[in-house]
N, C-alpha and C. Protein backbone atom coordinates (compact mmCIF):
# COMPACT_ATOMS: atom_id res chain seq x y z
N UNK A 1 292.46 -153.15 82.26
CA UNK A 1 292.77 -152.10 83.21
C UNK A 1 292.46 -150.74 82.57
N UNK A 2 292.13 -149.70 83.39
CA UNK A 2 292.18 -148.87 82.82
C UNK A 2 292.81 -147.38 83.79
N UNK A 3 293.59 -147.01 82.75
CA UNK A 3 294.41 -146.24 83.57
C UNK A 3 294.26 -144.54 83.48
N UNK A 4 294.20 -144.02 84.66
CA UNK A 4 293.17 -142.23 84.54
C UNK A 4 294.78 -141.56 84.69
N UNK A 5 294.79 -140.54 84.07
CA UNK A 5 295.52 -139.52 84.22
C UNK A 5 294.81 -138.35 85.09
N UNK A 6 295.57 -138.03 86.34
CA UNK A 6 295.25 -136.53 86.75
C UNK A 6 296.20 -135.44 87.03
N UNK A 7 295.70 -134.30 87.16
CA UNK A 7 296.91 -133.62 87.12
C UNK A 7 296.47 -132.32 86.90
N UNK A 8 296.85 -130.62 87.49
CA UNK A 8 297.22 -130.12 87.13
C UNK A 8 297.04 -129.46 85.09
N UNK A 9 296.38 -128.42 84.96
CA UNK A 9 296.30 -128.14 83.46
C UNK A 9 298.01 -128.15 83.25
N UNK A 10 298.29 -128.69 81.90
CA UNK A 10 299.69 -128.19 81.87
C UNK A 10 300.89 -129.59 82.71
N UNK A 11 300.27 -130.34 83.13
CA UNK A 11 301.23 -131.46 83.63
C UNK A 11 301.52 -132.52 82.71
N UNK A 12 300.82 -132.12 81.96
CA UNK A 12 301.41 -133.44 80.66
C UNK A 12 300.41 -134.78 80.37
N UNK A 13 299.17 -134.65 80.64
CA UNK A 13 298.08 -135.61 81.08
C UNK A 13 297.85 -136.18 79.34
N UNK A 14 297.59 -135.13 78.43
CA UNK A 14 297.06 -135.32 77.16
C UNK A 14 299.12 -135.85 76.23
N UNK A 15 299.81 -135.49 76.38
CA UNK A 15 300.86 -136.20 76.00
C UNK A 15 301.57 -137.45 76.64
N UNK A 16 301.74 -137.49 77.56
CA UNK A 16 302.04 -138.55 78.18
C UNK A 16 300.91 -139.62 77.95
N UNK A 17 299.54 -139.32 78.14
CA UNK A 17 298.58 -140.30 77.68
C UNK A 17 298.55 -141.14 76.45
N UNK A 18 298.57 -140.46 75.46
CA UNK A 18 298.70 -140.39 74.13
C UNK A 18 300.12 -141.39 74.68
N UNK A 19 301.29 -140.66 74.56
CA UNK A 19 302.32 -141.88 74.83
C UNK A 19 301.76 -143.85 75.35
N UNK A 20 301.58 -143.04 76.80
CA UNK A 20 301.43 -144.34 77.07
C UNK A 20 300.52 -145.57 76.54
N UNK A 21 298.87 -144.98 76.18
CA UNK A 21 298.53 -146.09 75.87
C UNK A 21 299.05 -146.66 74.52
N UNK A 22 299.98 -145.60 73.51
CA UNK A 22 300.23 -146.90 72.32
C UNK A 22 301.15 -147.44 72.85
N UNK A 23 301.99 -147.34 74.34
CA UNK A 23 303.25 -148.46 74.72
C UNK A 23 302.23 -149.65 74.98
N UNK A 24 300.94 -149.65 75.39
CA UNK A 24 300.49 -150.64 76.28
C UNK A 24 299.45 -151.48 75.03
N UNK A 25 299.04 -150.70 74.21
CA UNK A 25 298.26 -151.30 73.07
C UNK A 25 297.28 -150.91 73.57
N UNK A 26 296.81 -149.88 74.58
CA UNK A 26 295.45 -149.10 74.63
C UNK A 26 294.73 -148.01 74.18
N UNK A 27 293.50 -147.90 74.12
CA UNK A 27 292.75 -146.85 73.42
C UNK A 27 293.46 -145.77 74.58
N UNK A 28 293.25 -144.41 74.24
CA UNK A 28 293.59 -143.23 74.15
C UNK A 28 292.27 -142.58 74.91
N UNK A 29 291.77 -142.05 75.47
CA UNK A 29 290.49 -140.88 75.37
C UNK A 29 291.18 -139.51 76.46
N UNK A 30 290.84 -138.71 75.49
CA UNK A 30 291.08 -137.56 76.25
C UNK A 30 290.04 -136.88 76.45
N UNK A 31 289.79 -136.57 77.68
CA UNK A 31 288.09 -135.96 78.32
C UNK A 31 288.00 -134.97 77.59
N UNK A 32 288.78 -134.07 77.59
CA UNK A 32 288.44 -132.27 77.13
C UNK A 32 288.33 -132.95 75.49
N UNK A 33 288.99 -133.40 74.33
CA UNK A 33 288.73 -133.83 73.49
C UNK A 33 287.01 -134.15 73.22
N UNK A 34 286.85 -135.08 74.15
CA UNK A 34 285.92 -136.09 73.71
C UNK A 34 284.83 -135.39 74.20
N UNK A 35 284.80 -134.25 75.46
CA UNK A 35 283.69 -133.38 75.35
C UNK A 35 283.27 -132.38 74.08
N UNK A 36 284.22 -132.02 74.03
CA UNK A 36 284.04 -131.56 72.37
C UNK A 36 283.30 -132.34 71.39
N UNK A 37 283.92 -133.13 71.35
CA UNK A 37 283.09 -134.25 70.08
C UNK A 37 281.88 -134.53 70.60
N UNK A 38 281.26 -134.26 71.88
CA UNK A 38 280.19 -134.97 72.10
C UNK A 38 279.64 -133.64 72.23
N UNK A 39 280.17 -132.61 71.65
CA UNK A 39 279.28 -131.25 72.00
C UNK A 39 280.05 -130.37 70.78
N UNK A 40 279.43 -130.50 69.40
CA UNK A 40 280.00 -129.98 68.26
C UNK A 40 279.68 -128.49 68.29
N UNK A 41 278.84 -128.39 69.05
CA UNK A 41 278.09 -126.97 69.03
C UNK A 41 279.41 -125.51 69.29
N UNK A 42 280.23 -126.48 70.08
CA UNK A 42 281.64 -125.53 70.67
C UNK A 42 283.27 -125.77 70.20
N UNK A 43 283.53 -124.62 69.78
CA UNK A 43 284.48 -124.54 69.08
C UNK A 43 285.90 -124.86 70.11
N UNK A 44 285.37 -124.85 71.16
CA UNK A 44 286.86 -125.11 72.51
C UNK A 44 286.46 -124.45 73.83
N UNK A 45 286.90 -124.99 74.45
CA UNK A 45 286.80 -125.73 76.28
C UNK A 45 286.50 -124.01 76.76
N UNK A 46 287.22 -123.03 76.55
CA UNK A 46 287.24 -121.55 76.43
C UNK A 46 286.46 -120.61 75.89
N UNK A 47 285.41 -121.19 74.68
CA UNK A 47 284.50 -120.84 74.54
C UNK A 47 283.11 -121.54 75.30
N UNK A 48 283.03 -122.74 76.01
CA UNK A 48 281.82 -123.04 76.81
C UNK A 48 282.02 -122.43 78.08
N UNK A 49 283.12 -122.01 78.88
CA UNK A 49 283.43 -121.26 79.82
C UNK A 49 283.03 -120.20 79.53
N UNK A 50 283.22 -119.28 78.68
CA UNK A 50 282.77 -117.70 78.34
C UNK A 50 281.80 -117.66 77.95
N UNK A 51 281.44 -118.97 77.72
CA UNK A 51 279.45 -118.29 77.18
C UNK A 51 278.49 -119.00 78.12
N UNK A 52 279.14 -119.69 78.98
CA UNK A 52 278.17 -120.68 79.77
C UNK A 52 278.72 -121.18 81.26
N UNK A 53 279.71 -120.84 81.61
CA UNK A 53 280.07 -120.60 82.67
C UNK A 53 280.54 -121.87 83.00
N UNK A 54 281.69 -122.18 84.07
CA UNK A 54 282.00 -123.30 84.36
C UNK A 54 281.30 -124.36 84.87
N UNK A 55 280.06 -124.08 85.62
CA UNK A 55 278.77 -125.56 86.01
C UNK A 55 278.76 -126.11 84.87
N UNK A 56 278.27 -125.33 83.89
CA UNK A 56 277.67 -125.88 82.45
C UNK A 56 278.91 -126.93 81.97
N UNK A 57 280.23 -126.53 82.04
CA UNK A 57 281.21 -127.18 81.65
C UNK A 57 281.55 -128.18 82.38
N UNK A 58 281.24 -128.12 83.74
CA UNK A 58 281.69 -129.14 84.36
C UNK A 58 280.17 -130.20 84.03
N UNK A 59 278.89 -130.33 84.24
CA UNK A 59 278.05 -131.04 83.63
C UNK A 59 278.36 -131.81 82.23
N UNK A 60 278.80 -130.84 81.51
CA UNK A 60 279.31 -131.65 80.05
C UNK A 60 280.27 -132.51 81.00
N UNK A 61 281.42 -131.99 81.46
CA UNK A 61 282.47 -133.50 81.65
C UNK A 61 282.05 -134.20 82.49
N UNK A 62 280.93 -133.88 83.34
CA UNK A 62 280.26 -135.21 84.09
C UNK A 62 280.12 -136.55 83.32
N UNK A 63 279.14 -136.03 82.19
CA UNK A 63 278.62 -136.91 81.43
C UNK A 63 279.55 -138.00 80.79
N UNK A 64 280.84 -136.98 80.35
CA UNK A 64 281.87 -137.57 79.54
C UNK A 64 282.89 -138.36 80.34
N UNK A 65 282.85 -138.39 81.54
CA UNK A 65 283.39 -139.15 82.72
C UNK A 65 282.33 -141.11 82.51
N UNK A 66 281.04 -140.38 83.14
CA UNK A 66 280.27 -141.25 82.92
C UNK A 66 280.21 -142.09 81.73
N UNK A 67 280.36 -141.79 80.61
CA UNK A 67 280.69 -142.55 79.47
C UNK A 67 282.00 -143.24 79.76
N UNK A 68 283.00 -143.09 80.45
CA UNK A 68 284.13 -143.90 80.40
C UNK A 68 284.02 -144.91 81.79
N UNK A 69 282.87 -145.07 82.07
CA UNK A 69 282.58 -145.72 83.82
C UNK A 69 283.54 -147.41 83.45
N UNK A 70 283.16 -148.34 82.44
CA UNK A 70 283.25 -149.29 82.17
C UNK A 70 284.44 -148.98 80.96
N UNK A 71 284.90 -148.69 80.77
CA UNK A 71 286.08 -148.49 79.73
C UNK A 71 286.90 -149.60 80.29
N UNK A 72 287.50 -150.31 79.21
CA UNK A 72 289.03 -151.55 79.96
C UNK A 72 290.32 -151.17 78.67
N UNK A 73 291.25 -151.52 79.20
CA UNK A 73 292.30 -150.92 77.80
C UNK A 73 292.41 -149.85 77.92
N UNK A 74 292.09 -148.73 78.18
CA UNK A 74 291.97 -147.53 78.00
C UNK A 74 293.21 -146.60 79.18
N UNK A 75 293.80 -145.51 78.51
CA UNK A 75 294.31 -144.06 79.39
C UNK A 75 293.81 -143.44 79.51
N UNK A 76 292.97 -142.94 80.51
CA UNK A 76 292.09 -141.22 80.09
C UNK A 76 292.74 -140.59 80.31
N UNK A 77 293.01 -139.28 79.69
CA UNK A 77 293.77 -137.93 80.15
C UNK A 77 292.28 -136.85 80.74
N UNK A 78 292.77 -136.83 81.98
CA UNK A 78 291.45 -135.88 82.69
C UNK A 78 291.44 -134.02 82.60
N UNK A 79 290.40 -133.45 82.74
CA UNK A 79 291.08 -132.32 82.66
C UNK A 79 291.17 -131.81 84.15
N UNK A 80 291.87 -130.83 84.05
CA UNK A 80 292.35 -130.06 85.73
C UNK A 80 291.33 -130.17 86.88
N UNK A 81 290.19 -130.13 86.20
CA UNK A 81 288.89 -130.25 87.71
C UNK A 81 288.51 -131.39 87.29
N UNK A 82 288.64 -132.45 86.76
CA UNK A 82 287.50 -133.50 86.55
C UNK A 82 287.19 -134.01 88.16
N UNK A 83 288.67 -133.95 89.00
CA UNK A 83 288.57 -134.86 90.31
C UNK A 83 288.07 -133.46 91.30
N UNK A 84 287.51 -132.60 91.20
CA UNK A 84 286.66 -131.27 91.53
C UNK A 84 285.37 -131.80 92.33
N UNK A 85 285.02 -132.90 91.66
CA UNK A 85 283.52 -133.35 91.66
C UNK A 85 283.63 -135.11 92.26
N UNK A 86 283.85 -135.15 93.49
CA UNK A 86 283.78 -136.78 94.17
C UNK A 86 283.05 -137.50 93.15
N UNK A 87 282.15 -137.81 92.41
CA UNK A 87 281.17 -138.59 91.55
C UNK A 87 282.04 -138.49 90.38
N UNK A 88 282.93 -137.87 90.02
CA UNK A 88 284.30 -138.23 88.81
C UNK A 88 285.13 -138.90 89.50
N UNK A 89 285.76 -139.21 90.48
CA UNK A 89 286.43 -139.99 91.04
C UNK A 89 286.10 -141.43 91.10
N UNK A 90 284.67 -141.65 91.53
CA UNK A 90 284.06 -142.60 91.69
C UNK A 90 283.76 -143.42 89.76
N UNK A 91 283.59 -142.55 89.53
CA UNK A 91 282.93 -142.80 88.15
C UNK A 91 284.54 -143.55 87.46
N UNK A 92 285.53 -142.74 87.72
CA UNK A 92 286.81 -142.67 87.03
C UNK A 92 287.73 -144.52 87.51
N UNK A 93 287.23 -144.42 89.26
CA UNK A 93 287.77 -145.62 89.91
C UNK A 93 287.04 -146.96 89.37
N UNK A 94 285.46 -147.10 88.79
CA UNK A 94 284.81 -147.91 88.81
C UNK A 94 285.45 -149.24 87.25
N UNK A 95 285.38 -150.33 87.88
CA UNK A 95 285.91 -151.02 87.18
C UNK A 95 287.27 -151.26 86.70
N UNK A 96 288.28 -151.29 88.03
CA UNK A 96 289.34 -150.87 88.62
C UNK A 96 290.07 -150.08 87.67
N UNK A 97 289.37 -148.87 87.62
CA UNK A 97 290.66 -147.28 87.11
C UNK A 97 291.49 -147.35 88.43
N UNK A 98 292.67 -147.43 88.02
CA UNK A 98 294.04 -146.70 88.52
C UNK A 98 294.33 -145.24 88.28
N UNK A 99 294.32 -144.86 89.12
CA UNK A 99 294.26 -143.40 88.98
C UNK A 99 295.78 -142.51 89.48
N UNK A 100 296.02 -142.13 88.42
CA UNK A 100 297.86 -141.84 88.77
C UNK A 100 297.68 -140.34 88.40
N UNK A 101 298.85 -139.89 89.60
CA UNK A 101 298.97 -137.79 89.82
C UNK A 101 299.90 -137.58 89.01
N UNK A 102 300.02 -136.88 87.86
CA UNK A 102 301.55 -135.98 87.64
C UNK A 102 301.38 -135.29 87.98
N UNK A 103 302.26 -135.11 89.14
CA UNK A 103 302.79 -134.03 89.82
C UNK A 103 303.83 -132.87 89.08
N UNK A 104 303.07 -131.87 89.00
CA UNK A 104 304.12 -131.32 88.57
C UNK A 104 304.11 -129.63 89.11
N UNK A 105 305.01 -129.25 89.17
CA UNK A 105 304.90 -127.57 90.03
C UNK A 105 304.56 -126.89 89.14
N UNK A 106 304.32 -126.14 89.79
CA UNK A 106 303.45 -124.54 89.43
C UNK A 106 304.50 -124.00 88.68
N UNK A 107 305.49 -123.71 88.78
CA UNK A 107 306.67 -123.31 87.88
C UNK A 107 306.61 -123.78 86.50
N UNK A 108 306.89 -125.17 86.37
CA UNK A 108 306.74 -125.55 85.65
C UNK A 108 305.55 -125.45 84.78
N UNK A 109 304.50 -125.60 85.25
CA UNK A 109 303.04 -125.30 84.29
C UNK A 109 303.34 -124.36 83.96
N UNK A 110 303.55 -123.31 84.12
CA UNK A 110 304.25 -121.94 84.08
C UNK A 110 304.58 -121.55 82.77
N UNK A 111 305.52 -122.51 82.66
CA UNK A 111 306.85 -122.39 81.54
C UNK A 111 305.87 -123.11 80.68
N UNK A 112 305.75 -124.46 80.82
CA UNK A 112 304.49 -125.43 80.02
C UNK A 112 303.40 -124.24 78.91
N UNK A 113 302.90 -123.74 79.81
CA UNK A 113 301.64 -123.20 79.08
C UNK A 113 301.99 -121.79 78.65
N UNK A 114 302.62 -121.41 78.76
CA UNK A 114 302.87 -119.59 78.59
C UNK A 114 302.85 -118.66 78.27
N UNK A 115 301.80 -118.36 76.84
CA UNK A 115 301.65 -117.40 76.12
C UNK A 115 299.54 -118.45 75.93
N UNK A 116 299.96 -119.42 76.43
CA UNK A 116 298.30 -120.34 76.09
C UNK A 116 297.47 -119.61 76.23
N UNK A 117 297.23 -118.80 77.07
CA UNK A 117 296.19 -118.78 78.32
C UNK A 117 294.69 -118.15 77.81
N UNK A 118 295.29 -117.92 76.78
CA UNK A 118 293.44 -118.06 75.80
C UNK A 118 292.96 -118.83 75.46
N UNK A 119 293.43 -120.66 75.86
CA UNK A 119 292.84 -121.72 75.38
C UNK A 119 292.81 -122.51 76.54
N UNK A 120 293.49 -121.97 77.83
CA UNK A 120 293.26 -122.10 79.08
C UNK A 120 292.47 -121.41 80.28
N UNK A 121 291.28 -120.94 80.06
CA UNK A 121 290.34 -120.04 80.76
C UNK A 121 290.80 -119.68 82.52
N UNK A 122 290.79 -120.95 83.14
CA UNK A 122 291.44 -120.55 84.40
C UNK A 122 292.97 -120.38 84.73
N UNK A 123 294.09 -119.60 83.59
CA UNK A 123 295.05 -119.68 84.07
C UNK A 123 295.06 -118.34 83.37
N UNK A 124 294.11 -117.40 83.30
CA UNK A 124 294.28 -116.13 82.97
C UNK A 124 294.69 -114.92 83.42
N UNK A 125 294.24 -115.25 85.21
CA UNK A 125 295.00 -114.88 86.26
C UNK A 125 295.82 -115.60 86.56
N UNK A 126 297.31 -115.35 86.53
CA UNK A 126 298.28 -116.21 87.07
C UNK A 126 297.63 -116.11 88.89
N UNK A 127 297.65 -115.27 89.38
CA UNK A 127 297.52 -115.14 90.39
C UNK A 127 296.40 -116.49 91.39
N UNK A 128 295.11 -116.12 90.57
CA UNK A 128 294.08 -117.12 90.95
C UNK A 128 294.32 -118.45 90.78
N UNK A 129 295.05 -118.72 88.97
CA UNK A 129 295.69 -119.89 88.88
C UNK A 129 296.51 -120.66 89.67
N UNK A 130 297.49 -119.84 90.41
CA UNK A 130 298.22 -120.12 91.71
C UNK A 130 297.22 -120.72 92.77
N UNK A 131 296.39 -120.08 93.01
CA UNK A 131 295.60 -120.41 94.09
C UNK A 131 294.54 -121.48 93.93
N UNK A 132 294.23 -121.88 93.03
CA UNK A 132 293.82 -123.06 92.49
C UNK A 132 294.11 -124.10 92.46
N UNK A 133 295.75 -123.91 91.83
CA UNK A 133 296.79 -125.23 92.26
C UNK A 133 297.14 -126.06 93.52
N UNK A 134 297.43 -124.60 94.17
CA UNK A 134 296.99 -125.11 95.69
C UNK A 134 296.23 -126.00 96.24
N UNK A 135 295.03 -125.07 96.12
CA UNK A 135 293.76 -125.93 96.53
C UNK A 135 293.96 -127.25 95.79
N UNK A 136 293.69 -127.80 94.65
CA UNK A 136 293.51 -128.77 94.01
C UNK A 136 294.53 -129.53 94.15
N UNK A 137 295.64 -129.32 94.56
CA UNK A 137 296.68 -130.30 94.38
C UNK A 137 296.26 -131.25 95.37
N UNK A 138 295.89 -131.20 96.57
CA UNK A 138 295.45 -132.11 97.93
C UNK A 138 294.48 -133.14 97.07
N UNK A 139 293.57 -132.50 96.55
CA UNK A 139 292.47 -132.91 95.56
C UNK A 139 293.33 -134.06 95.12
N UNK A 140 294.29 -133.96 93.95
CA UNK A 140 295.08 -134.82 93.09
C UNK A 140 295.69 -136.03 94.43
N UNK A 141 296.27 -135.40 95.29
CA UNK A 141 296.93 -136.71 96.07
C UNK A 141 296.17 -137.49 96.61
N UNK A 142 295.14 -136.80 97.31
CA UNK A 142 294.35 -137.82 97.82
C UNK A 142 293.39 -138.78 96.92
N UNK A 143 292.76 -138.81 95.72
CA UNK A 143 292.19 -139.35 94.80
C UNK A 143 293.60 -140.19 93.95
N UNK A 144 295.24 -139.96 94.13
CA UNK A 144 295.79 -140.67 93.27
C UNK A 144 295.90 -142.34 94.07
N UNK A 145 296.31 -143.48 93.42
CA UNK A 145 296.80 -144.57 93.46
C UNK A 145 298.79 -144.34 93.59
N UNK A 146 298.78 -144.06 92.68
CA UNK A 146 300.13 -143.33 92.58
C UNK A 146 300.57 -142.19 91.90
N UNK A 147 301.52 -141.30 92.57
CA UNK A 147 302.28 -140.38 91.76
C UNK A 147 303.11 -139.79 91.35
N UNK A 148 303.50 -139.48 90.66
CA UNK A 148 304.66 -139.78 89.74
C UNK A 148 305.40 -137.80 89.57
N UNK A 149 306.49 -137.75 90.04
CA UNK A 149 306.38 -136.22 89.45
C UNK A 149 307.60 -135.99 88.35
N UNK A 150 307.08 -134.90 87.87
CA UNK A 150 307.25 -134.72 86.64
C UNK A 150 308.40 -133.80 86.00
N UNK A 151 308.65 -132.90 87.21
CA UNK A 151 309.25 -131.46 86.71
C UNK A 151 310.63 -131.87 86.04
N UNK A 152 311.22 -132.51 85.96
CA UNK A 152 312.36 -132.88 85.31
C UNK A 152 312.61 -134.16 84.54
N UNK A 153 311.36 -134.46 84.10
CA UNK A 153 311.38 -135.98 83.31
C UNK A 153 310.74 -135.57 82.21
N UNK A 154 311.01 -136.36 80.91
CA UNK A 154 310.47 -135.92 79.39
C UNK A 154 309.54 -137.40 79.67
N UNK A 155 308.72 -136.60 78.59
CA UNK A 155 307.20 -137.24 78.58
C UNK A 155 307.61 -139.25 78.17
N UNK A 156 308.72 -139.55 77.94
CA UNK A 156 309.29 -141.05 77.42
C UNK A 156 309.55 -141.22 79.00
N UNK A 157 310.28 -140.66 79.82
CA UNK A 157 310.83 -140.95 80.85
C UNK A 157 309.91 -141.10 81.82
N UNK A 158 308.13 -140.29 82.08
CA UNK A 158 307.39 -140.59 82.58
C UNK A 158 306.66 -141.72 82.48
N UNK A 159 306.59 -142.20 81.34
CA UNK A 159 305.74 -143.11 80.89
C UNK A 159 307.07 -144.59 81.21
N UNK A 160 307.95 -144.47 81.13
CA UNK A 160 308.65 -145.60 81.84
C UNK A 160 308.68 -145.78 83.44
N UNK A 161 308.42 -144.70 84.29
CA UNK A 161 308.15 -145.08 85.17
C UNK A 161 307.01 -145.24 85.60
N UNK A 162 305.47 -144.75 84.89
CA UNK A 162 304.31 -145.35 85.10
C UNK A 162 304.51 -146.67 84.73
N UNK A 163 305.08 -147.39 83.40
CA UNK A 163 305.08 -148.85 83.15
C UNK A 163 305.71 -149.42 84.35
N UNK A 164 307.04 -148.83 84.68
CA UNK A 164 307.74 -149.45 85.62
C UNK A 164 306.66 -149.78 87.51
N UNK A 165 306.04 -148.75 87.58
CA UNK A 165 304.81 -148.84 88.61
C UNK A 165 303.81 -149.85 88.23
N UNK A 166 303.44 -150.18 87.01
CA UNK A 166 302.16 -150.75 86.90
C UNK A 166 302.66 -152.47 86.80
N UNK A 167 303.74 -152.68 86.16
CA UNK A 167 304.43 -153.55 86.31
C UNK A 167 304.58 -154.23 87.85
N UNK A 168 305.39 -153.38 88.80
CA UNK A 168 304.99 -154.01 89.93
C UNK A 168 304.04 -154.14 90.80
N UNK A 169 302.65 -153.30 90.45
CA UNK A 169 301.51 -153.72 90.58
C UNK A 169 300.87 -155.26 90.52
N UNK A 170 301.47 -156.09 89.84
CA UNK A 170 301.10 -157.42 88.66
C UNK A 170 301.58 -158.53 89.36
């Protein structure tokens, strides 16, 4: 199986991931990570945005989507737009990805990220960031399998009720 994290920058995709797959005995990949590694040239996700604009960035995580088409065992932690682009969805579902939302409010990302926002390019305007969330959140529900929200659960407590979901999946 392989199981996608989406969500929101700031919902907990890259910790909770990390959690869950060592509960399950699965590999780990985190997209924004692993674009990096597959693109040494850039020092962070914030510097290919400022020097190359977000297409360019979203092309890199095309690719790095596409590399995980056939993944089994595996959690991906996605980043905030991967599901931006229908052909990441598809790419993400193929070879039954389960694809699960943390939901989590805007408040909360809020508090989450809060002094970040130089290693977070689109949350520089709170304002636009707001309006983003928006938009994208429909994005997240409609592309999830299930979702799970977050605003008052620690990253152990999420990951027991994704097990507890995937479990009765079975």
């Amino acid at each position: 199986m392989k199981i996608v994290l989406i969500g929101f920058m700031g919902s907990g995709k890259s910790t909770i991931g990390a959690q869950l797959a060592e509960q399950l005995g699965y590999t780990f990949v985190d997209l924004d990570s692993l674009l990096l590694q597959q693109n040494p040239s850039f020092g962070d996700i914030a510097e290919i945005f400022t020097k190359h604009g977000e297409d360019h960035f979203r092309a890199l995580e095309r690719a790095c989507v596409r590399s995980q088409r056939e993944a089994q065992q595996t959690v991906i932690s996605t980043g905030g737009g991967s599901i931006i682009q229908p052909e990441n969805i598809e790419q993400l579902r193929a070879h039954g990805g389960l694809l699960i939302y943390l939901d989590t409010s805007f408040a909360i990302i809020q508090q989450r990220i809060g002094t970040e926002t130089s290693t977070r390019p689109l949350f520089m305007d709170v304002d636009k960031a707001k309006t983003l969330y928006n938009t994208r959140r429909q994005l997240y529900e409609d592309a999830a399998d299930i979702t799970i929200q977050t605003d008052t659960s620690t990253p152990q407590e999420v990951c027991r009720h994704i097990l507890s979901q995937l479990k009765a999946l079975t």
